[in-house]
C-alpha atoms as a PDB file:
ATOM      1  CA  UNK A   1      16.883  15.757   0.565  1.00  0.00           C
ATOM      2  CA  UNK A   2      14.962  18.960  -0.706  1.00  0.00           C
ATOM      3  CA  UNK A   3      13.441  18.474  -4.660  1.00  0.00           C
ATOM      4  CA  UNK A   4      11.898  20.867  -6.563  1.00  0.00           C
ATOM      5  CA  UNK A   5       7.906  20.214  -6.580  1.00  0.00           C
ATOM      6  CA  UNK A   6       7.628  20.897  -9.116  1.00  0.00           C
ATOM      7  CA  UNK A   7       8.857  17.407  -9.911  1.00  0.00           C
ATOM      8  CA  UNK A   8       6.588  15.167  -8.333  1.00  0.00           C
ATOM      9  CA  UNK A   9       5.737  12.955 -10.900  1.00  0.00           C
ATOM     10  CA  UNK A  10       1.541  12.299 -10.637  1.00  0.00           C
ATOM     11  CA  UNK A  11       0.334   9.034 -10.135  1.00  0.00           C
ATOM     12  CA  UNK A  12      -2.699   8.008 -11.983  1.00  0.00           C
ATOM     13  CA  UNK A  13      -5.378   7.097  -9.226  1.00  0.00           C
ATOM     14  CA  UNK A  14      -6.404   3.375 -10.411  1.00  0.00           C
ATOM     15  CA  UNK A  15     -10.237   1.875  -9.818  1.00  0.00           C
ATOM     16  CA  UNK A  16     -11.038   5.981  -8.886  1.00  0.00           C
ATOM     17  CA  UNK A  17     -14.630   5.557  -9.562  1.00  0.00           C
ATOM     18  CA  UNK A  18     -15.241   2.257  -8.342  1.00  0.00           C
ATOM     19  CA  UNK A  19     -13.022   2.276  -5.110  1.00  0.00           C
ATOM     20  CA  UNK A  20     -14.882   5.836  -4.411  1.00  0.00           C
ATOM     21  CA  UNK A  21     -18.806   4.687  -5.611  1.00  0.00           C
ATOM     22  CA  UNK A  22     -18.247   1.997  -2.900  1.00  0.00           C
ATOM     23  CA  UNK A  23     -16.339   3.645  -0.630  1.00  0.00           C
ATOM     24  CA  UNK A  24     -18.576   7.037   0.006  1.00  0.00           C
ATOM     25  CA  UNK A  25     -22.519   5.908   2.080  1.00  0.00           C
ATOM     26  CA  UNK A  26     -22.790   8.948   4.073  1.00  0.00           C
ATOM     27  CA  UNK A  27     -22.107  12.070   2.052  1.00  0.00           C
ATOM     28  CA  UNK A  28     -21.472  14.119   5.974  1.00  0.00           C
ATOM     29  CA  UNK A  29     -19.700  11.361   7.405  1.00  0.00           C
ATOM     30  CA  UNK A  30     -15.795  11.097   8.206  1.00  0.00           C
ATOM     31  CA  UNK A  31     -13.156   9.433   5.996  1.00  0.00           C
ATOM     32  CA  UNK A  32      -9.857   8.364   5.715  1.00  0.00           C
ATOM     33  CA  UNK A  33      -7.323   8.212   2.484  1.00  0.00           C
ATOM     34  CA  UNK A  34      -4.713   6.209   4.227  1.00  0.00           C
ATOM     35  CA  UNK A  35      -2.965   6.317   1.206  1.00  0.00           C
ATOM     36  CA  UNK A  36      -2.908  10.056  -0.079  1.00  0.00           C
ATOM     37  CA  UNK A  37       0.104   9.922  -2.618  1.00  0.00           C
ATOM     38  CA  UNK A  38      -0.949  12.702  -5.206  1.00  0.00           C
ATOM     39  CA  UNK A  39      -4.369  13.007  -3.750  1.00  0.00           C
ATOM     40  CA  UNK A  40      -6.269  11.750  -6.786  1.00  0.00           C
ATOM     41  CA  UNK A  41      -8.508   9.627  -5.015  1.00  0.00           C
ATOM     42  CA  UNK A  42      -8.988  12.322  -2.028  1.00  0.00           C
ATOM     43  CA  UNK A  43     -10.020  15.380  -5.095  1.00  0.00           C
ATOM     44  CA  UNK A  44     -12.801  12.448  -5.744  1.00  0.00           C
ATOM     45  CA  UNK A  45     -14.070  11.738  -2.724  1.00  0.00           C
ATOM     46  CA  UNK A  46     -14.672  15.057  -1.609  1.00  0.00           C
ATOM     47  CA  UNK A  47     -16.464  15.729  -4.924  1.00  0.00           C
ATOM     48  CA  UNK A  48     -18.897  13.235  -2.658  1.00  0.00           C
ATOM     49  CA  UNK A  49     -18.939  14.762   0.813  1.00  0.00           C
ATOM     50  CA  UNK A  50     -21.336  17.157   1.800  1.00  0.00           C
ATOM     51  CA  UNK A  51     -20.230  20.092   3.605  1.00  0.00           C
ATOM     52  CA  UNK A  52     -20.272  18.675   6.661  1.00  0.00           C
ATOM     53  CA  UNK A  53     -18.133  15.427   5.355  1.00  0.00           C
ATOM     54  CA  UNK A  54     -14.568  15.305   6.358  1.00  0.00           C
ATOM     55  CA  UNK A  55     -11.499  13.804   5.015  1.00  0.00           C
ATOM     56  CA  UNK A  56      -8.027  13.040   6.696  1.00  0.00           C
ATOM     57  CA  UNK A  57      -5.501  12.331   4.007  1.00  0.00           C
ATOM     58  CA  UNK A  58      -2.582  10.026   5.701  1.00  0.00           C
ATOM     59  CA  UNK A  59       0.948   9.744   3.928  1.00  0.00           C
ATOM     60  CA  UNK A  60       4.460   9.425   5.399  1.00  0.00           C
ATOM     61  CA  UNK A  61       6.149  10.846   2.374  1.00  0.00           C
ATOM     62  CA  UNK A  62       6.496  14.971   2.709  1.00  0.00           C
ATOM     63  CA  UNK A  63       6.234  15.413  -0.962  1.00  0.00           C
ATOM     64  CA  UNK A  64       3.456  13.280  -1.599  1.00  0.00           C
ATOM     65  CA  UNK A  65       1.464  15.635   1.103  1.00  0.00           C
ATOM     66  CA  UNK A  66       2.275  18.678  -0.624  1.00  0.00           C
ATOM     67  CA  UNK A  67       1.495  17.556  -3.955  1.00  0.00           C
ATOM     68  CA  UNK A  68      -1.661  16.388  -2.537  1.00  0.00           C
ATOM     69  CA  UNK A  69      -2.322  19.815  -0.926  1.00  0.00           C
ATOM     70  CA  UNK A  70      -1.443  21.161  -4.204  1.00  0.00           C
ATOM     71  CA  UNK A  71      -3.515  19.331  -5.970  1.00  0.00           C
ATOM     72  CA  UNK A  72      -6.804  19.542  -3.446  1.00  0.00           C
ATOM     73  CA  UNK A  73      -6.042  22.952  -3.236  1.00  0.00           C
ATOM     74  CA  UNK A  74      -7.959  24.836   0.253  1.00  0.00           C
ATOM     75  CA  UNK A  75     -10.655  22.432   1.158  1.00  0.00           C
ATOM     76  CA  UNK A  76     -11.298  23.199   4.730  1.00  0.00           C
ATOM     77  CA  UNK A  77     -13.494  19.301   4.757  1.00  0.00           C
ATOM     78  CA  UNK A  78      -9.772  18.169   4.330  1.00  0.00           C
ATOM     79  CA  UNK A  79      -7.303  17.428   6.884  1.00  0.00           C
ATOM     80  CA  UNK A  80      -3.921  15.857   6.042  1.00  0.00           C
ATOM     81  CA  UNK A  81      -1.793  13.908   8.334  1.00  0.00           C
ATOM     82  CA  UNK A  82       1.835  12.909   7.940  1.00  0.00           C
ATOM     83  CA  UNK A  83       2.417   9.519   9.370  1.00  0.00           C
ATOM     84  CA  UNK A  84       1.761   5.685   8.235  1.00  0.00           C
ATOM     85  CA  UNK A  85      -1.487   4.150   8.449  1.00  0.00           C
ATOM     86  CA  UNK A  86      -0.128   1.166  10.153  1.00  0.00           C
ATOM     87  CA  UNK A  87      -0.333   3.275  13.468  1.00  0.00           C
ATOM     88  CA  UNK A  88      -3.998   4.900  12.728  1.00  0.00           C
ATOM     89  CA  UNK A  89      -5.310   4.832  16.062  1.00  0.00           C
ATOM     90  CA  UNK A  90      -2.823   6.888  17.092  1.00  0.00           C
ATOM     91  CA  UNK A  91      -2.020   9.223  14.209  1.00  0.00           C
ATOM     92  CA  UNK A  92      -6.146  10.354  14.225  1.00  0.00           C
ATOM     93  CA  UNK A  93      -7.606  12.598  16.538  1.00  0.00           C
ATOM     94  CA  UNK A  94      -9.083  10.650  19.323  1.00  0.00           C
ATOM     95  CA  UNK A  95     -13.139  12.087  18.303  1.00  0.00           C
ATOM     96  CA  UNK A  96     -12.931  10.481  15.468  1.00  0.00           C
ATOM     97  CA  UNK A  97     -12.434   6.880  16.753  1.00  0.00           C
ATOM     98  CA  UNK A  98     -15.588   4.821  16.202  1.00  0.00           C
ATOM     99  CA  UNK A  99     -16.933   7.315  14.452  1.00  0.00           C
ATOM    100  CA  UNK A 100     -15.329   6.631  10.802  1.00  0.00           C
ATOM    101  CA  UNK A 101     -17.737   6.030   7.753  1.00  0.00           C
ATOM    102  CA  UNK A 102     -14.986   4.569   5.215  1.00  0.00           C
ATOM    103  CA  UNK A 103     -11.494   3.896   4.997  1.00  0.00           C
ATOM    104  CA  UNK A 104      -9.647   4.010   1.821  1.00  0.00           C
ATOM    105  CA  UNK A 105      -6.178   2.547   1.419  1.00  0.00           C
ATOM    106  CA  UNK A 106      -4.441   2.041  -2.200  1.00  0.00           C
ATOM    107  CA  UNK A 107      -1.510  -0.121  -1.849  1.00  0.00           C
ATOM    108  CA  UNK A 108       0.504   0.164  -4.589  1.00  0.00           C
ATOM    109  CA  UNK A 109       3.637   2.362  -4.190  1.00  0.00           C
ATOM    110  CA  UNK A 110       2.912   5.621  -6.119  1.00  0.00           C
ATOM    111  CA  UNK A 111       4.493   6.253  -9.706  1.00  0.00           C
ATOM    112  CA  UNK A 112       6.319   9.318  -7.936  1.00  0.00           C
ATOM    113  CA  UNK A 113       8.667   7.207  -5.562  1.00  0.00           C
ATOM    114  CA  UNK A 114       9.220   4.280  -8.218  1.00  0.00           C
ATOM    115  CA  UNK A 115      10.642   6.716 -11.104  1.00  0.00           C
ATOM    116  CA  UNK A 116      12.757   9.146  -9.332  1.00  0.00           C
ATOM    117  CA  UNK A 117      16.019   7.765  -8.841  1.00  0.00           C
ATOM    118  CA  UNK A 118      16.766   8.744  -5.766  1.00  0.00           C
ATOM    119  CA  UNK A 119      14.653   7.057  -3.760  1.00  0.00           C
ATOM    120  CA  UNK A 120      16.244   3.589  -4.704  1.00  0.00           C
ATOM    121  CA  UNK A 121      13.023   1.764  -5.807  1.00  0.00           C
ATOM    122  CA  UNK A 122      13.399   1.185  -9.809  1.00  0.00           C
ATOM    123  CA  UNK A 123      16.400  -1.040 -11.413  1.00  0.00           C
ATOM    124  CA  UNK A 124      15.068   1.312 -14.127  1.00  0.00           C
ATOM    125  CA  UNK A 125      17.172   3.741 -13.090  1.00  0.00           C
ATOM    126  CA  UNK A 126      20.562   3.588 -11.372  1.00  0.00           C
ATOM    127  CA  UNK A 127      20.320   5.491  -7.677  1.00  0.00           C
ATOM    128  CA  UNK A 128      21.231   4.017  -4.082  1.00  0.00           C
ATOM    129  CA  UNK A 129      20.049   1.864  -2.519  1.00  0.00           C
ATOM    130  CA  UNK A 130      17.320   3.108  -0.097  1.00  0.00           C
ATOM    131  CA  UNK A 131      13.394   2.135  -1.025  1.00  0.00           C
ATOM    132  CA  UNK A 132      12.348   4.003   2.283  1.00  0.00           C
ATOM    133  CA  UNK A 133       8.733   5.177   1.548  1.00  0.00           C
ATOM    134  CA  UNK A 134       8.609   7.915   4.424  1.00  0.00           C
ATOM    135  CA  UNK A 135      11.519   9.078   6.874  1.00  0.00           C
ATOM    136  CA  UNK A 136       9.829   7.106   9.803  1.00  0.00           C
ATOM    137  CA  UNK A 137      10.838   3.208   8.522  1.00  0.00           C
ATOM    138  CA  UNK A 138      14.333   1.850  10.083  1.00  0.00           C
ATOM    139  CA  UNK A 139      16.148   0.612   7.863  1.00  0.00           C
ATOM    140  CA  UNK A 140      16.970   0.813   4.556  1.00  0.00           C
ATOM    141  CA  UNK A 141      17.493  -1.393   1.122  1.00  0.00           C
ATOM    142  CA  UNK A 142      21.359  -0.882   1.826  1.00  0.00           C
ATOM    143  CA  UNK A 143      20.898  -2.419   5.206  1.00  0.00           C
ATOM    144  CA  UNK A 144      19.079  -5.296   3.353  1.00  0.00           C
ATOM    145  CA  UNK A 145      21.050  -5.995   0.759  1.00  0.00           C
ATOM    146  CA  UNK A 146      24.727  -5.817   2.318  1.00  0.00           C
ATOM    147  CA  UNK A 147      24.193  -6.932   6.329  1.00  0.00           C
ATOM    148  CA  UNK A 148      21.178  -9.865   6.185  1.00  0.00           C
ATOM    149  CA  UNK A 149      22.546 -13.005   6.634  1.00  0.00           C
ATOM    150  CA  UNK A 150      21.720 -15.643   4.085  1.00  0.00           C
ATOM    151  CA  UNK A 151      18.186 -17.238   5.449  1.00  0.00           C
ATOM    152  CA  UNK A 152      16.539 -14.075   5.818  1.00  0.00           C
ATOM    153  CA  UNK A 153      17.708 -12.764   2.399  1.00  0.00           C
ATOM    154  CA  UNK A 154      16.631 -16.002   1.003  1.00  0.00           C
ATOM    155  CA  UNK A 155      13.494 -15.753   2.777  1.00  0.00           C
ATOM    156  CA  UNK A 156      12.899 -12.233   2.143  1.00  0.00           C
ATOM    157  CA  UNK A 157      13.499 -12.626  -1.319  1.00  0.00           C
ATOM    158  CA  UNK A 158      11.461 -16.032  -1.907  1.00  0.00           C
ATOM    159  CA  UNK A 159       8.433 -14.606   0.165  1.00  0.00           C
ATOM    160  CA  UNK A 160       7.831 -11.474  -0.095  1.00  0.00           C
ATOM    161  CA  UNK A 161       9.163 -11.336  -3.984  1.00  0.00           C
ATOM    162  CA  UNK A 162       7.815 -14.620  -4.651  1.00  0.00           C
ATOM    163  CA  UNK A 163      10.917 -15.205  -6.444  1.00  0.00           C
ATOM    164  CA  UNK A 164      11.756 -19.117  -7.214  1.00  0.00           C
ATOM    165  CA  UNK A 165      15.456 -18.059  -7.451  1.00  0.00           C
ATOM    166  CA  UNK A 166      15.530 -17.036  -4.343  1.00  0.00           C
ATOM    167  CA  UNK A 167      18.613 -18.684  -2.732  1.00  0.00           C
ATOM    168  CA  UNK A 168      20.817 -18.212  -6.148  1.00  0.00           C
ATOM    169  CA  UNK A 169      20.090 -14.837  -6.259  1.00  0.00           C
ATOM    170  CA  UNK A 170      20.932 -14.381  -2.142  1.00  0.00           C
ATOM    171  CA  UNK A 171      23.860 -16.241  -2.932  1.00  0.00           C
ATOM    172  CA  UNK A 172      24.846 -14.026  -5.720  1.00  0.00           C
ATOM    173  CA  UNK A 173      24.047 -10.933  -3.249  1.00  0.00           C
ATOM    174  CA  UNK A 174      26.267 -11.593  -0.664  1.00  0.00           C
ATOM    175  CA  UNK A 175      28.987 -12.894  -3.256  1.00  0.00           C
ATOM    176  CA  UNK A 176      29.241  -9.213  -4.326  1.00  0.00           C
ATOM    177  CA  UNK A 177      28.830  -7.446  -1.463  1.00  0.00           C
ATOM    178  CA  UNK A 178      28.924  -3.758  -0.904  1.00  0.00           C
ATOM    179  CA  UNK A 179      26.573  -3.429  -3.405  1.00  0.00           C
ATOM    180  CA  UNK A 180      26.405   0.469  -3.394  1.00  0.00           C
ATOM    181  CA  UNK A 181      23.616   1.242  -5.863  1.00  0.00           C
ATOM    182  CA  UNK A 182      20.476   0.311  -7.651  1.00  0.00           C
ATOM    183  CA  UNK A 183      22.626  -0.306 -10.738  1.00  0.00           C
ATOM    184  CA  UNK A 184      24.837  -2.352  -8.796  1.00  0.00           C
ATOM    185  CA  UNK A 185      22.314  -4.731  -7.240  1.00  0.00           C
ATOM    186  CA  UNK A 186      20.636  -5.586 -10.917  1.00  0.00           C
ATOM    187  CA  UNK A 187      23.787  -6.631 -12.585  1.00  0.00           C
ATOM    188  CA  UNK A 188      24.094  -9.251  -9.462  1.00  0.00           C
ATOM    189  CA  UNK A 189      20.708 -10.570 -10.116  1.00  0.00           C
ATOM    190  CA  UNK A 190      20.629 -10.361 -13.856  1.00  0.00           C
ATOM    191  CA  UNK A 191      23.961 -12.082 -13.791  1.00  0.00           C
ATOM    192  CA  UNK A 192      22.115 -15.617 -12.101  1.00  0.00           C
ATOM    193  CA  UNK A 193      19.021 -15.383 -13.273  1.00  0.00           C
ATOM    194  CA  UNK A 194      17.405 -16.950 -16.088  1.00  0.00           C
ATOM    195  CA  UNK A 195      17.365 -14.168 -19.158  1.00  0.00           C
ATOM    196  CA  UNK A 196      13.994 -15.119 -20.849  1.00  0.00           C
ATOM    197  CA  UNK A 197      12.565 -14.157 -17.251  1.00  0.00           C
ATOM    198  CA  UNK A 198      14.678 -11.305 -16.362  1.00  0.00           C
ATOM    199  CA  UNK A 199      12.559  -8.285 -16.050  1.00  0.00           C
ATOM    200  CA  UNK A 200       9.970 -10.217 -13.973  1.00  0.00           C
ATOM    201  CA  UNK A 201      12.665 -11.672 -11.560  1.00  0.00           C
ATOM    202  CA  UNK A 202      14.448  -7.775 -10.658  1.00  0.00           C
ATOM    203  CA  UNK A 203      11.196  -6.745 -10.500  1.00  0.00           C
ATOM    204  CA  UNK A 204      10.354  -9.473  -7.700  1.00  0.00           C
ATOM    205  CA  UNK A 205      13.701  -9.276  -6.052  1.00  0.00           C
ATOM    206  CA  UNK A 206      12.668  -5.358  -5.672  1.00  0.00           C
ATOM    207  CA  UNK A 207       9.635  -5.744  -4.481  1.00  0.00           C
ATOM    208  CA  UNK A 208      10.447  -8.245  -1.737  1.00  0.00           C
ATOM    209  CA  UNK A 209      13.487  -5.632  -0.413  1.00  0.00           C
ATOM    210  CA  UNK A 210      10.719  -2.902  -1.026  1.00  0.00           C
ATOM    211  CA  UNK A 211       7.855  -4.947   1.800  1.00  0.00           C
ATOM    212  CA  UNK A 212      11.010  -5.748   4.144  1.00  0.00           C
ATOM    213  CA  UNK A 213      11.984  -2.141   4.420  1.00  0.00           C
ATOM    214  CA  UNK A 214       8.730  -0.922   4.316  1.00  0.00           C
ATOM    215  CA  UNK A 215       6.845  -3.513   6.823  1.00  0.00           C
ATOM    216  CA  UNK A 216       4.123  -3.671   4.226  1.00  0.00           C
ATOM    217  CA  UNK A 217       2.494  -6.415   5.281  1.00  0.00           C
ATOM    218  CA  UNK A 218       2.918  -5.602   8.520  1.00  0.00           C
ATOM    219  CA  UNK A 219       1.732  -2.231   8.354  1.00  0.00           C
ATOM    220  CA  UNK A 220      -1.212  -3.766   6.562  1.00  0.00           C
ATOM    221  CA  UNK A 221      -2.426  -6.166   9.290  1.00  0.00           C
ATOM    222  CA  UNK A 222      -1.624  -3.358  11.918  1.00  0.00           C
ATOM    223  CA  UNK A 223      -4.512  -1.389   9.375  1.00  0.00           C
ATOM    224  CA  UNK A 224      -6.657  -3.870   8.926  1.00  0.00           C
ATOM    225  CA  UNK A 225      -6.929  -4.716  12.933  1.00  0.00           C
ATOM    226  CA  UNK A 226      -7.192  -0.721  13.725  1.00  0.00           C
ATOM    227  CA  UNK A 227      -9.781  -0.112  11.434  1.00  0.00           C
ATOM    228  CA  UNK A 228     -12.406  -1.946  13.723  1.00  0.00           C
ATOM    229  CA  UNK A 229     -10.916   0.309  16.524  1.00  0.00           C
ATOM    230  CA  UNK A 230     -12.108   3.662  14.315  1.00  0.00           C
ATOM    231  CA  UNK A 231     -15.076   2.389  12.079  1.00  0.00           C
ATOM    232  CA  UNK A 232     -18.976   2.832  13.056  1.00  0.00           C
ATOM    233  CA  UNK A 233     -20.880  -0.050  12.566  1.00  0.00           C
ATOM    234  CA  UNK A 234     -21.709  -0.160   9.077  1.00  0.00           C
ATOM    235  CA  UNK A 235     -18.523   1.787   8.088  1.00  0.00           C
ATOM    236  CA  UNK A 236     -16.508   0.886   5.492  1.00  0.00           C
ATOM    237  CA  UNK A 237     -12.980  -0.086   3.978  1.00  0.00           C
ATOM    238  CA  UNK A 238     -12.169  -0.660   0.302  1.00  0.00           C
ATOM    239  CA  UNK A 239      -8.462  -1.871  -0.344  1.00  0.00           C
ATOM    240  CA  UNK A 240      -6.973  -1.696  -3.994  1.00  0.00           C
ATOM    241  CA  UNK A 241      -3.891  -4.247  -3.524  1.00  0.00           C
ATOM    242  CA  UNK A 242      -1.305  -5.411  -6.224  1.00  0.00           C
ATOM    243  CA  UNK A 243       0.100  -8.332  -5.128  1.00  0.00           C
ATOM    244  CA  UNK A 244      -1.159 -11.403  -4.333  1.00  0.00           C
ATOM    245  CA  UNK A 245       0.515 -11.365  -0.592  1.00  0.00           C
ATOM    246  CA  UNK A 246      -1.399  -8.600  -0.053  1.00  0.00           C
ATOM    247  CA  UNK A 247      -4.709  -9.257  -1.540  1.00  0.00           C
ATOM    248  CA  UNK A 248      -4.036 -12.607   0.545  1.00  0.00           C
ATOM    249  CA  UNK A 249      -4.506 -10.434   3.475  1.00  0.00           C
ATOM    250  CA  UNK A 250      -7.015  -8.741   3.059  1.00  0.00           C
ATOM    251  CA  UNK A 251      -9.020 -11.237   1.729  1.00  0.00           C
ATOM    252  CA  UNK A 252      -8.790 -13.466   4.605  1.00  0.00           C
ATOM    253  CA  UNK A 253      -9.534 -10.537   7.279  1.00  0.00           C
ATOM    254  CA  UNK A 254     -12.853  -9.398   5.070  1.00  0.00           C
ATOM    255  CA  UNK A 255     -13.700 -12.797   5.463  1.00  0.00           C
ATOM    256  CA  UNK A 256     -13.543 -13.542   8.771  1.00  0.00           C
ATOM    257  CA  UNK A 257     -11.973 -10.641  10.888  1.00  0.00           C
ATOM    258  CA  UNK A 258      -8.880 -12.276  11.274  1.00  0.00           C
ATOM    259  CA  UNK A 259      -5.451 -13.171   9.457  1.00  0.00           C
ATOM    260  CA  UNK A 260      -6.105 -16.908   9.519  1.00  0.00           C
ATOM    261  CA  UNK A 261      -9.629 -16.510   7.354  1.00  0.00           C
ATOM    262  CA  UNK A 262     -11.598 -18.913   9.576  1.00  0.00           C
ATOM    263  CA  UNK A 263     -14.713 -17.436  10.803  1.00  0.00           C
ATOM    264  CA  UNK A 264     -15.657 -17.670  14.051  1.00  0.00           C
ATOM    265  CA  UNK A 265     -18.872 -19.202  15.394  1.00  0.00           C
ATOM    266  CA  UNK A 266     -21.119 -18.829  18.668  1.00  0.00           C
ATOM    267  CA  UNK A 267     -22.428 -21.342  20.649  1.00  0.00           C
ATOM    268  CA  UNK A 268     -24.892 -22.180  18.210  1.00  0.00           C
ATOM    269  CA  UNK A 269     -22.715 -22.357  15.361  1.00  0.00           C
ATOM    270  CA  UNK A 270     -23.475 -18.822  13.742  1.00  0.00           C
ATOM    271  CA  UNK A 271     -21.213 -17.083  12.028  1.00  0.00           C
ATOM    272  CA  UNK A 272     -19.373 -14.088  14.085  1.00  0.00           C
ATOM    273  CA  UNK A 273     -17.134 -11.887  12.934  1.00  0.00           C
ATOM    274  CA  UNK A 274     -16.420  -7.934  13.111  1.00  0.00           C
ATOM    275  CA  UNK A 275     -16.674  -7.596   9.476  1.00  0.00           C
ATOM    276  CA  UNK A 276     -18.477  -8.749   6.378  1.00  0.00           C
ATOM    277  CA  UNK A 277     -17.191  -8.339   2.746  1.00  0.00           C
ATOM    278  CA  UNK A 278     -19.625  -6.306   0.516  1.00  0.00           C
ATOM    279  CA  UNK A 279     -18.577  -7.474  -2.806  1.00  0.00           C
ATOM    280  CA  UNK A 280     -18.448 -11.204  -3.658  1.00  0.00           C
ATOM    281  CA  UNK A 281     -17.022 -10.638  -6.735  1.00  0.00           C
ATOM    282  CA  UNK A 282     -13.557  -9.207  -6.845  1.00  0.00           C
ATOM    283  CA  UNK A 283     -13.550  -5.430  -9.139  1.00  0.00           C
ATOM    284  CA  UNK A 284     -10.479  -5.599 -11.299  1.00  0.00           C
ATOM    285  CA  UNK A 285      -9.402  -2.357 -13.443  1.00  0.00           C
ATOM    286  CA  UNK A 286     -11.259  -2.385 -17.069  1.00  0.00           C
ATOM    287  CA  UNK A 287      -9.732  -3.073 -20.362  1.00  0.00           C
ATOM    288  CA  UNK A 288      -9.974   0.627 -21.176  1.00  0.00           C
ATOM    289  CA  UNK A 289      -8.671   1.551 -17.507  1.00  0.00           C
ATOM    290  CA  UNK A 290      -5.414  -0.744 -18.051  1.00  0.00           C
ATOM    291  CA  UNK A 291      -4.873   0.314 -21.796  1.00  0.00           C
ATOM    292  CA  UNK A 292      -4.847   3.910 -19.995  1.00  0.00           C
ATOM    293  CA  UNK A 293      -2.744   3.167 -17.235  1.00  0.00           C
ATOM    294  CA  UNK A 294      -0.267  -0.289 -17.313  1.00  0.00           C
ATOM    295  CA  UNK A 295       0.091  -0.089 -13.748  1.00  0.00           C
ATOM    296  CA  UNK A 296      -3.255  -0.599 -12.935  1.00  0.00           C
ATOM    297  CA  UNK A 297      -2.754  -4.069 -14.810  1.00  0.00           C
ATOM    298  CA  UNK A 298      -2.698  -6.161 -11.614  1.00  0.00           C
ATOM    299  CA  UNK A 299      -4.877  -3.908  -9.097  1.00  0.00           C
ATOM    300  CA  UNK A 300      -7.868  -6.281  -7.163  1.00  0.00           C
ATOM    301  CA  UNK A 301     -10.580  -4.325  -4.836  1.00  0.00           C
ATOM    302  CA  UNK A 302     -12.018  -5.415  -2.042  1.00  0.00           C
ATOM    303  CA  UNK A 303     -15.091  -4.183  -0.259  1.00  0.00           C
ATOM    304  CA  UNK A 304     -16.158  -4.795   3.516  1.00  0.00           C
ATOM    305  CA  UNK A 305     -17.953  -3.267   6.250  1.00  0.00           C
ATOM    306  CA  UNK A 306     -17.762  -3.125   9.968  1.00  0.00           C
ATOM    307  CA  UNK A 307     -20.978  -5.547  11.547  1.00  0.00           C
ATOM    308  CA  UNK A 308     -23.197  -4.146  13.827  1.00  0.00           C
ATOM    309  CA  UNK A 309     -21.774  -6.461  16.534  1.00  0.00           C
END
C-alpha cells in the first residue's frame, strides 16, 4: 500500500528531554532508537552526540523511516535500520555488539499508525481489520478476530486488554463472525458492554488484538534480554512504556535481570544481577507535558544500566 508522505501524521515525542538527559553519558559513544517512528527523539539525541557519536534508528514500518529520514535530514552520525527491535542482535552490525552506550525504546504505538484508517488500529475510524505495525508480523487483527477459538480470544482479550468483559465480549465476537472491518468489530463490543464504560472497554479490546498481533510483549522481553548481549558495561536503556503489562516488564528485568524480578544472589548472599535501575523514582510526563500532548497521559520511564559484571 503506497501513501503519499506527505501524510504521515507526526507523533509528538513524549518525556523527550528527560528520556534523552538520561539516556545520552558519552557524547562519542553508540546508540540505539529502537523505536524511531517520526524520529523526534533521534533529532534530540544527536543534538547530544559528538561527531564521533553514532545513532542507529530501528523501525519496521517503511513510512515511519522515511519520515524519520525526512525529518533528521543528512546526518551521516545516523544510520537507520528497518527491522523490529525484538531481533537486535541480529538486525545491528556485529562491531557494535558490546559496544552500545544507550538504548532507547518508546513503546507506545506512534500517533501516525493509530489515526490513519488503514492500518486497522483506531475504532475511531472505520478501516479493516489489520493492526500490523511493520510487514514482518504474521498475522493479522482479521486472523484474530474471526479464526481464534474462544479461550485464546478470551484470554487475549482479558490479558493483554485487561478487559473484565473479556469472555462476553469473545462471546459476542465469534457470535458475529466475519467481522470485516474496524467499524464492524466496535458495534460487536459496544453492543455487550457496559455504556458508562464504553470508550475505555474498545479501547482495551484494541489494544489486547494490537500486543497479540504485534508480539509486544514478546518482542519486549526478546529486547530487554538482547540488550545485555550489545551494551558496555555501564551502558544504558531508558524505556517510556504505556501500559501497565509493559511497565510490569520492564520493571521486573531493571530490577533483577530477569522476567520473574527476583534478584539473584552469590554464595554469600550478594546481590547479582546484569543490570541495576538508575532511577528509584519512576519519571512520569509533567502537567504542562500532558496538557500539551493527551497521549503522553499514561507514559512511565524507566532508567537502568548494564553492571560491570
Amino acid at each position: 500500500m503506497v501513501h503519499d508522505m506527505t501524510s504521515y501524521i507526526e507523533h509528538i515525542p513524549v518525556l523527550l528531554h528527560e528520556s534523552v538527559d538520561a539516556l545520552v553519558t558519552d557524547k562519542d559513544g553508540i546508540y540505539i532508537d529502537g523505536t524511531l517512528g517520526g524520529g523526534g527523539h533521534s533529532k534530540e539525541i544527536l543534538k547530544k552526540l559528538g561527531e564521533d557519536g553514532r545513532l542507529y534508528g530501528i523501525d519496521q514500518d517503511d513510512e515511519a523511516l522515511e519520515a524519520a529520514s525526512n525529518n533528521i535530514g543528512d546526518d551521516p552520525r545516523f544510520i537507520p535500520i528497518k527491522g523490529n527491535f525484538g531481533y537486535l542482535t541480529t538486525i545491528l552490525p556485529p562491531h557494535t555488539h558490546s559496544q552500545i552506550a544507550g538504548i532507547l525504546l518508546d513503546l507506545g504505538v506512534s500517533t501516525h499508525q493509530i489515526k490513519e484508517p488503514e492500518r486497522g488500529f483506531s475504532f475511531q475510524e472505520d478501516g479493516p481489520l489489520d493492526m500490523r505495525m511493520g510487514n514482518l508480523s504474521g498475522v493479522s487483527a482479521y486472523q484474530v478476530v474471526n479464526e481464534y477459538d474462544y479461550e485464546k480470544l478470551r484470554d487475549i482479550i482479558f490479558h493483554y486488554g485487561e478487559e473484565k468483559q473479556s469472555r462476553k465480549i469473545a462471546r459476542a465476537i465469534i457470535d458475529a463472525r466475519p467481522i470485516e472491518t474496524t467499524g464492524e468489530l466496535r458495534k460487536v463490543i459496544s453492543s455487550v458492554v457496559n455504556q458508562r464504560f464504553e470508550v475505555k472497554s474498545l479501547a482495551r479490546v484494541f489494544q489486547g488484538i494490537r500486543i497479540e498481533v504485534n508480539r509486544e510483549l514478546e518482542m519486549l522481553e526478546n529486547v530487554l534480554e538482547q540488550s545485555l548481549e550489545v551494551l558496555k558495561p555501564g551502558g544504558r536503556i531508558v524505556a517510556i512504556s504505556y501500559h501497565s503489562l509493559e511497565d510490569r516488564i520492564v520493571k521486573r528485568f531493571f530490577k533483577a535481570g530477569n522476567f520473574k524480578g527476583k534478584v539473584e544472589k552469590d554464595f554469600y548472599g550478594n546481590p547479582i544481577s546484569p543490570i541495576r535501575p538508575v532511577n528509584k523514582q519512576l519519571i512520569t510526563p509533567s502537567k504542562e507535558e500532558i496538557e500539551r500532548n493527551s497521549a503522553s497521559r499514561s507514559a512511565k520511564l524507566r532508567v537502568a544500566e548494564k553492571t560491570e559484571g
